[in-house]
N, C-alpha and C. Protein backbone atom coordinates (compact mmCIF):
# COMPACT_ATOMS: atom_id res chain seq x y z
N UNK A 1 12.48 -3.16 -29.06
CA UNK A 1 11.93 -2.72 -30.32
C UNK A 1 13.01 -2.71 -31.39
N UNK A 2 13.91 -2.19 -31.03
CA UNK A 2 15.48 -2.28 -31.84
C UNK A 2 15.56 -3.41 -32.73
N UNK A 3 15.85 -4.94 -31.55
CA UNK A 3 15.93 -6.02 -31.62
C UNK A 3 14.97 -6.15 -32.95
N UNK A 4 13.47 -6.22 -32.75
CA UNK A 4 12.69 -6.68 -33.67
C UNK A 4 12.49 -6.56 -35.20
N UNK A 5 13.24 -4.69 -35.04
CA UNK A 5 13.50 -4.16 -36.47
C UNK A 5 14.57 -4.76 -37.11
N UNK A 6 15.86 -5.06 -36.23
CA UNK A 6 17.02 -5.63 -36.62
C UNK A 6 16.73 -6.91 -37.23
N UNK A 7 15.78 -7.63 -36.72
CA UNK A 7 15.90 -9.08 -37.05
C UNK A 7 14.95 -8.81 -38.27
N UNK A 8 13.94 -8.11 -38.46
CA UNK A 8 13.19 -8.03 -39.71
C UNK A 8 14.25 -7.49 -40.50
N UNK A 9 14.80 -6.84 -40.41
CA UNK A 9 16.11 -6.26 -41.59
C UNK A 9 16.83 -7.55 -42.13
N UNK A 10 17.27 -8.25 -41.00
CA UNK A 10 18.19 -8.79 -41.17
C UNK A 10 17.18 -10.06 -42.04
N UNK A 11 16.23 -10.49 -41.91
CA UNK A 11 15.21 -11.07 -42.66
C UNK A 11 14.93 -10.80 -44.36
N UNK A 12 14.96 -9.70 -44.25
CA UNK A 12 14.47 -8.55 -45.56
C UNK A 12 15.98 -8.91 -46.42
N UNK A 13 17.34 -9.00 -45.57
CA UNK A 13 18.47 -9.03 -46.68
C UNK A 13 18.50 -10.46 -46.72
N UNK A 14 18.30 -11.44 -45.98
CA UNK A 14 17.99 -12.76 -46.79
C UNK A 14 17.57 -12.84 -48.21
N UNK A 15 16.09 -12.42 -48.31
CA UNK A 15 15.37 -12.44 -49.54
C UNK A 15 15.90 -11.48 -50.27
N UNK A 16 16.64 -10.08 -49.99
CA UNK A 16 17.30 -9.33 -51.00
C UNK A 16 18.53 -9.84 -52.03
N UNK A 17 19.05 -10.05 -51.01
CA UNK A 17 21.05 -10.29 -51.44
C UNK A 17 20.93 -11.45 -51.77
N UNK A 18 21.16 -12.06 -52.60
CA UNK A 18 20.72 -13.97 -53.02
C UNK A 18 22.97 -13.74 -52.51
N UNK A 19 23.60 -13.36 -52.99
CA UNK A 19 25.03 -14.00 -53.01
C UNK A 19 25.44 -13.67 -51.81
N UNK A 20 25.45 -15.04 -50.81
CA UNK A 20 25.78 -15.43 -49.47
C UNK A 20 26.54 -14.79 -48.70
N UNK A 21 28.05 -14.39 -49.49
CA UNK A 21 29.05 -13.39 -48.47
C UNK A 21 28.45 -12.10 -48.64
N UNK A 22 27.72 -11.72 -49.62
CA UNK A 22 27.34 -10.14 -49.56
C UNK A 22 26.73 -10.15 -48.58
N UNK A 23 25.67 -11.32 -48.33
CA UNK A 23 24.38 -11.42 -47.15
C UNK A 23 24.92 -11.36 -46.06
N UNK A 24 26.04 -12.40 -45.70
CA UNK A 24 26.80 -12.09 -44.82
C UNK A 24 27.51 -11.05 -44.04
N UNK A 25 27.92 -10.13 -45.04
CA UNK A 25 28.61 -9.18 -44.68
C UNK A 25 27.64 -8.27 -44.41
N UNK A 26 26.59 -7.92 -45.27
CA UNK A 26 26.03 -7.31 -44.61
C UNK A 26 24.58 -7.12 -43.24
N UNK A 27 24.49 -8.25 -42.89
CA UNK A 27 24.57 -8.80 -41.55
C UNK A 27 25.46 -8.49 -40.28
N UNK A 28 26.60 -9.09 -40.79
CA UNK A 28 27.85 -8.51 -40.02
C UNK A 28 27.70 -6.45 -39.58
N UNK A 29 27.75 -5.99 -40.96
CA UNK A 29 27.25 -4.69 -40.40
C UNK A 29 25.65 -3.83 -39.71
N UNK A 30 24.81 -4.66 -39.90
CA UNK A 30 23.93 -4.37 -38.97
C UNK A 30 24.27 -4.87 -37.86
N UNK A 31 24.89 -5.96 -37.44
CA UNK A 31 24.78 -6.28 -35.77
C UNK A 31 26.21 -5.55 -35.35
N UNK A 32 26.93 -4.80 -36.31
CA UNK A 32 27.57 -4.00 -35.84
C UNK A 32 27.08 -2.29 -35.39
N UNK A 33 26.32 -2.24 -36.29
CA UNK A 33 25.27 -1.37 -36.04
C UNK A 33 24.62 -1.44 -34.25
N UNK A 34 23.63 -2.20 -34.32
CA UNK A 34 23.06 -2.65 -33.34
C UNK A 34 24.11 -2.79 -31.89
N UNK A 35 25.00 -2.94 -32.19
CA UNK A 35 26.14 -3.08 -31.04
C UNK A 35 26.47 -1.89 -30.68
N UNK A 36 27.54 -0.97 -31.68
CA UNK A 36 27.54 1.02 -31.70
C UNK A 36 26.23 1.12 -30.77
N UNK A 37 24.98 1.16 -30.97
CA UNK A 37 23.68 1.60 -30.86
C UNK A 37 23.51 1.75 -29.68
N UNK A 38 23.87 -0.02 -28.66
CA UNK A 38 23.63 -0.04 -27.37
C UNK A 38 25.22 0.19 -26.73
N UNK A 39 26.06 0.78 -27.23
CA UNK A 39 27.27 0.85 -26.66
C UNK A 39 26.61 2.66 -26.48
N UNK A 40 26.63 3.48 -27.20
CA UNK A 40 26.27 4.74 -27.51
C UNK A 40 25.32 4.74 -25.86
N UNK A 41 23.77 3.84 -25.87
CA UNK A 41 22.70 4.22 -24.89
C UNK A 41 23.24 3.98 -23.21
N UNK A 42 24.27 3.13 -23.45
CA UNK A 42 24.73 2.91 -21.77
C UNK A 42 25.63 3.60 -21.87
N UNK A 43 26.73 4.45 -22.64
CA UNK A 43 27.81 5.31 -22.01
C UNK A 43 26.50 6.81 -21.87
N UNK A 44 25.45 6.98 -22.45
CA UNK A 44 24.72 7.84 -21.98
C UNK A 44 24.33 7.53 -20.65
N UNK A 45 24.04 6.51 -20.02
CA UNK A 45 23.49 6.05 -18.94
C UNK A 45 24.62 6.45 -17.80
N UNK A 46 25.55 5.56 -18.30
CA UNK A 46 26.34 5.97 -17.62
C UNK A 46 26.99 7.24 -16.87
N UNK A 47 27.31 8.10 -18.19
CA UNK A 47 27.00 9.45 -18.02
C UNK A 47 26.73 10.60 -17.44
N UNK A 48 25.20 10.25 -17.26
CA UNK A 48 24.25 10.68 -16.84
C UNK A 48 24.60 10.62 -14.79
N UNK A 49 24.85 9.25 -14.79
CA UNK A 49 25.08 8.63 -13.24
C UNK A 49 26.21 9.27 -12.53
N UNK A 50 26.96 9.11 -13.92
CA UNK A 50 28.55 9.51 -13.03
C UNK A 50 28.49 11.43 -13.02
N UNK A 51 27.60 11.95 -13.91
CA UNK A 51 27.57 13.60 -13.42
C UNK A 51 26.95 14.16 -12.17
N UNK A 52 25.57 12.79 -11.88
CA UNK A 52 25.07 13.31 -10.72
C UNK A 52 25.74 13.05 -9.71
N UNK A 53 27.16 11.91 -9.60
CA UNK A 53 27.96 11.79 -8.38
C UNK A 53 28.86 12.87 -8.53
N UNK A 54 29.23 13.37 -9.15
CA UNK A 54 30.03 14.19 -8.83
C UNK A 54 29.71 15.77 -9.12
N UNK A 55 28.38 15.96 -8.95
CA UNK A 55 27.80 17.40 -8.92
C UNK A 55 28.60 17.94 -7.54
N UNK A 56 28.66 19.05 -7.72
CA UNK A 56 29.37 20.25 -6.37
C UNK A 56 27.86 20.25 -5.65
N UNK A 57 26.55 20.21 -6.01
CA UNK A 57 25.71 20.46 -5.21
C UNK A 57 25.98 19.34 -3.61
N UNK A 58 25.75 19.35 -2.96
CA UNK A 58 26.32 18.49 -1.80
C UNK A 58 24.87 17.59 -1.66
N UNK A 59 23.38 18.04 -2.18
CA UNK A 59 22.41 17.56 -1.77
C UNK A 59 22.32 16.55 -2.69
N UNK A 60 22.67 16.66 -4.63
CA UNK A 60 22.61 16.00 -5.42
C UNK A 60 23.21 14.58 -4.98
N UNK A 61 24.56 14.68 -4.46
CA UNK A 61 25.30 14.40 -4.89
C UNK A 61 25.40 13.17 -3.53
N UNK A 62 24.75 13.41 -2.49
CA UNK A 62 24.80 12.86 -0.75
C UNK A 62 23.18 12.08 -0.43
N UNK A 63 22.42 12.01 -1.86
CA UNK A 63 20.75 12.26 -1.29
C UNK A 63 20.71 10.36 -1.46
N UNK A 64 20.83 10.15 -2.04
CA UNK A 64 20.91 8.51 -2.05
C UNK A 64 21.37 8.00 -0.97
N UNK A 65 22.66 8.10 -1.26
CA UNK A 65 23.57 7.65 -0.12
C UNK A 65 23.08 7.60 1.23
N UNK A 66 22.33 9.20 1.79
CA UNK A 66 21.63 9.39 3.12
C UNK A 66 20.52 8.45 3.51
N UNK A 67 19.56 8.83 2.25
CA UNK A 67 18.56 7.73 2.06
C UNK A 67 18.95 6.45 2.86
N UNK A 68 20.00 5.81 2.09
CA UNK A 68 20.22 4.17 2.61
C UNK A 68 20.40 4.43 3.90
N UNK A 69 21.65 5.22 4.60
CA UNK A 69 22.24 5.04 5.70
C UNK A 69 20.84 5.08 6.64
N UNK A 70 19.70 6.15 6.57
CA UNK A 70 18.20 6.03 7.41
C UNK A 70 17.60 5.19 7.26
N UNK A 71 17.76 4.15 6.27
CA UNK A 71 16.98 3.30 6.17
C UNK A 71 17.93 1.73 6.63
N UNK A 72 18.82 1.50 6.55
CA UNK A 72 20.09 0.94 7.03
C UNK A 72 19.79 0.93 8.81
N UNK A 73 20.01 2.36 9.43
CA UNK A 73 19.84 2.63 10.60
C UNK A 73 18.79 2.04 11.10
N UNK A 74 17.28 2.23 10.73
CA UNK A 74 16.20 1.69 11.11
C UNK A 74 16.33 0.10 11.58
N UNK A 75 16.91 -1.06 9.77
CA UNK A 75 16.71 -1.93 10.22
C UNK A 75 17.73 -2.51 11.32
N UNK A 76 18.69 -1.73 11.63
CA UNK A 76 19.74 -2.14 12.47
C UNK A 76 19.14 -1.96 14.06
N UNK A 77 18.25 -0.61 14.21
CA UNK A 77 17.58 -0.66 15.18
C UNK A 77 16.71 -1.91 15.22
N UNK A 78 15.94 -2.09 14.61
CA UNK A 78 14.61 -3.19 14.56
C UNK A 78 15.43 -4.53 14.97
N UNK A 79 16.75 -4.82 14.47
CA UNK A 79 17.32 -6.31 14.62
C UNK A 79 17.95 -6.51 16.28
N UNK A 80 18.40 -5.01 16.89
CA UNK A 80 18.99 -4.51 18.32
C UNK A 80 17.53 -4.71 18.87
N UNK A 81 16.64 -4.13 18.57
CA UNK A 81 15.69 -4.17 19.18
C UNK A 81 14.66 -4.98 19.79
N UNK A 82 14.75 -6.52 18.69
CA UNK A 82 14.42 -7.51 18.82
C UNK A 82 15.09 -8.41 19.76
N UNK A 83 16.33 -8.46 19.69
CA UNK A 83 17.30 -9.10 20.22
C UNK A 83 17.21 -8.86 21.87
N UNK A 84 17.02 -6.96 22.08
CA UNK A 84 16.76 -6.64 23.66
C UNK A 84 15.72 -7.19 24.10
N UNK A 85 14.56 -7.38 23.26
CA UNK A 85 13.05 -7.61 23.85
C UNK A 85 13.56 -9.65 24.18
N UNK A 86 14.51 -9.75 24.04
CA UNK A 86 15.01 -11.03 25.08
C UNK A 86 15.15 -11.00 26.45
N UNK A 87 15.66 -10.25 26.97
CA UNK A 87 15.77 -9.42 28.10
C UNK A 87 15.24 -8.84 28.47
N UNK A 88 14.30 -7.88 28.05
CA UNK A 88 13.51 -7.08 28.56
C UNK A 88 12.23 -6.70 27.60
N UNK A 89 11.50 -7.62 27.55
CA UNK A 89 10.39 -8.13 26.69
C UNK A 89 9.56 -7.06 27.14
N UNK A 90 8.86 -6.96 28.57
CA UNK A 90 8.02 -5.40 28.64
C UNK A 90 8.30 -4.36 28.06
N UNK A 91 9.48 -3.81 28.37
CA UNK A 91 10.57 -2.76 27.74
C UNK A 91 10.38 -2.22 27.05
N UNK A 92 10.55 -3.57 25.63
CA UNK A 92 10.65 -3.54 23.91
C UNK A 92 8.88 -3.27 23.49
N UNK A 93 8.03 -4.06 23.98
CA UNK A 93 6.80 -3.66 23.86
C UNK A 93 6.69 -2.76 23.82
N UNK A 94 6.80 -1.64 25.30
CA UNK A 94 6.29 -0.38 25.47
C UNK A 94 6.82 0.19 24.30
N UNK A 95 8.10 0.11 24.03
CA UNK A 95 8.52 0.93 22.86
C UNK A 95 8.09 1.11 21.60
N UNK A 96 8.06 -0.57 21.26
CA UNK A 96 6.67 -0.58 19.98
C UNK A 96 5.88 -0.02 19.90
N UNK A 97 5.07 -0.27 20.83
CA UNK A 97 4.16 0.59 21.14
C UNK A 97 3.68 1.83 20.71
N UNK A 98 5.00 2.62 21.42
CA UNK A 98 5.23 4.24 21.41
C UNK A 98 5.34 4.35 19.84
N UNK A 99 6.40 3.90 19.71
CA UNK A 99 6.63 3.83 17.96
C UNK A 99 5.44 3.97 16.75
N UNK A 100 4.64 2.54 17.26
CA UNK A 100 3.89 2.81 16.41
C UNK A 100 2.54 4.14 16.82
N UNK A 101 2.81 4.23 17.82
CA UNK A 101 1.55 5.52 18.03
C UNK A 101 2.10 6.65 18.00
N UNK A 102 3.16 7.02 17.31
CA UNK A 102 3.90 8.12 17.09
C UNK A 102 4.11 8.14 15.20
N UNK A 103 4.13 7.05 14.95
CA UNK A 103 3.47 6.71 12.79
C UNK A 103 2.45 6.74 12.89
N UNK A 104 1.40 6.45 13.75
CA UNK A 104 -0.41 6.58 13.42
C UNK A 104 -0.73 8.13 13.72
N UNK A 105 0.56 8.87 14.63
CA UNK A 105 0.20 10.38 14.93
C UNK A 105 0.52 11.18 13.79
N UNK A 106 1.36 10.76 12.61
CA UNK A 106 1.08 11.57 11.28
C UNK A 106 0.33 11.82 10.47
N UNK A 107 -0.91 12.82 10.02
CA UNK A 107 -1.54 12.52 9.45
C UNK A 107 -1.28 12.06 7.70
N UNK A 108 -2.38 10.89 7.79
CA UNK A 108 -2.19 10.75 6.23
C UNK A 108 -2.00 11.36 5.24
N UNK A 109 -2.71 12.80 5.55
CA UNK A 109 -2.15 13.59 4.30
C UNK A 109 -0.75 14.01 3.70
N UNK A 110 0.36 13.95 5.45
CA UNK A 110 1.06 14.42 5.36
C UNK A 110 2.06 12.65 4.39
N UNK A 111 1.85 11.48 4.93
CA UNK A 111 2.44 10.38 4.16
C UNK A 111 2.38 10.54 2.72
N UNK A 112 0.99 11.14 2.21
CA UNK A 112 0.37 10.87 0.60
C UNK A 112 1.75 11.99 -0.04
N UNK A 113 1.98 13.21 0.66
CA UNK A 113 2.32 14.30 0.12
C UNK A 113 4.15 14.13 0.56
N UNK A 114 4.38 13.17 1.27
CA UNK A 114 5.26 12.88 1.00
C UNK A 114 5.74 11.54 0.01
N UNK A 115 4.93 11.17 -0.12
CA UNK A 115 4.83 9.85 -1.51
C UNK A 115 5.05 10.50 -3.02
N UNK A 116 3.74 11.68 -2.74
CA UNK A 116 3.97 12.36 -4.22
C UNK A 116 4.80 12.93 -4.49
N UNK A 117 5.60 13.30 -3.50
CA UNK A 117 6.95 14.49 -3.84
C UNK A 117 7.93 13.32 -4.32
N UNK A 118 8.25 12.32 -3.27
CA UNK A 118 9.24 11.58 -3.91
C UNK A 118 9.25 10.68 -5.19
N UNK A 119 7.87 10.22 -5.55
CA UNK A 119 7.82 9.29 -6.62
C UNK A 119 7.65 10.82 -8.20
N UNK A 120 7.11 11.79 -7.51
CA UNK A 120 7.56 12.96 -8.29
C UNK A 120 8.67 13.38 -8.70
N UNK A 121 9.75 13.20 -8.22
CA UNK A 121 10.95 13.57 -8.29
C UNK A 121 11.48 12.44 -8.79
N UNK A 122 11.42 11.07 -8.43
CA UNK A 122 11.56 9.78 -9.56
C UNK A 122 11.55 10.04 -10.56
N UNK A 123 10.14 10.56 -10.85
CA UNK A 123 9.46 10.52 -12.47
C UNK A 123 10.31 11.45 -12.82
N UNK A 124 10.85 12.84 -12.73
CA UNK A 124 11.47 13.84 -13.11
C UNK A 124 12.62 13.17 -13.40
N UNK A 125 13.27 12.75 -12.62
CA UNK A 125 14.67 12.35 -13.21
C UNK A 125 14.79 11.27 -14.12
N UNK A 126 13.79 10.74 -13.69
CA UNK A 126 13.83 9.12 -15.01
C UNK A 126 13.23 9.68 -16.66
N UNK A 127 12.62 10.90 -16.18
CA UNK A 127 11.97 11.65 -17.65
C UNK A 127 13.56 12.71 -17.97
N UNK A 128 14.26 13.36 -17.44
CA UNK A 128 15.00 14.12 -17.86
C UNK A 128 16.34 13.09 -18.34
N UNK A 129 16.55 11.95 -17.48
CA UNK A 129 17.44 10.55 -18.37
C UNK A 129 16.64 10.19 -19.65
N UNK A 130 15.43 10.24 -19.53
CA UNK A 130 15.06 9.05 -20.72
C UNK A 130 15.20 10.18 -22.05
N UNK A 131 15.30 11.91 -21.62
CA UNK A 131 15.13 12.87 -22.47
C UNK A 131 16.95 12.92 -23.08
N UNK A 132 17.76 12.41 -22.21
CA UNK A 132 19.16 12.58 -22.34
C UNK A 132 19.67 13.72 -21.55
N UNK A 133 19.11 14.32 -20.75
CA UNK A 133 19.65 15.24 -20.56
C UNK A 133 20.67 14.85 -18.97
């Protein structure tokens, strides 16, 4: 949206400023403008990222990170796991198996309500960044 206003500005001093270096120059200071603008929104971004790594809370500050490593773990199991069902193809079945009739033993409500908490807590933080805070 920035962009679009900038370029209509920068449009608008065409037809204003008829004497070329004035036009120029002041061109030059809107896309200097426009530069400040998005230099200003990513050191906020930034900011923002580098306070939540280094919060004292241990949960803030470890909850990503954990995230991957369980989800990391999984596919490292799934690739071990595949690899055994070479060898012991009954084995790996039964286990599937178990696996998956131990995810169909959760009830759905409990998946939905864990969906909403987390894409809840998304929205919270992407609303308290987009607020600056």
């Amino acid at each position: 949206m920035l962009e679009t206003i900038l370029g209509s500005v920068a449009k608008l001093l065409d037809k204003i400023i008829p004497d070329p270096a004035a036009r120029d120059a002041a061109k030059l200071a809107l896309l200097q403008a426009e530069n400040r603008q998005a230099l200003s929104e990513m050191q906020a971004q930034l900011s923002a990222i580098l306070a939540e790594a280094r919060s004292a809370d241990p949960w803030t500050s470890r909850a990503r990170p954990s995230f991957l490593y369980v989800m990391y773990f999984i596919v490292l199991a799934c690739v071990l796991g595949g690899i055994a069902g070479i060898w012991f193809p009954a084995e790996t079945q039964a286990a599937a198996r178990n696996i998956n009739a131990l995810l169909k033993a959760i009830p759905s409500d409990l998946y939905t309500l864990f969906g909403l908490g987390y894409l809840g807590y998304a929205g919270a933080r992407s609303f308290d960044k987009w607020r600056g805070k």
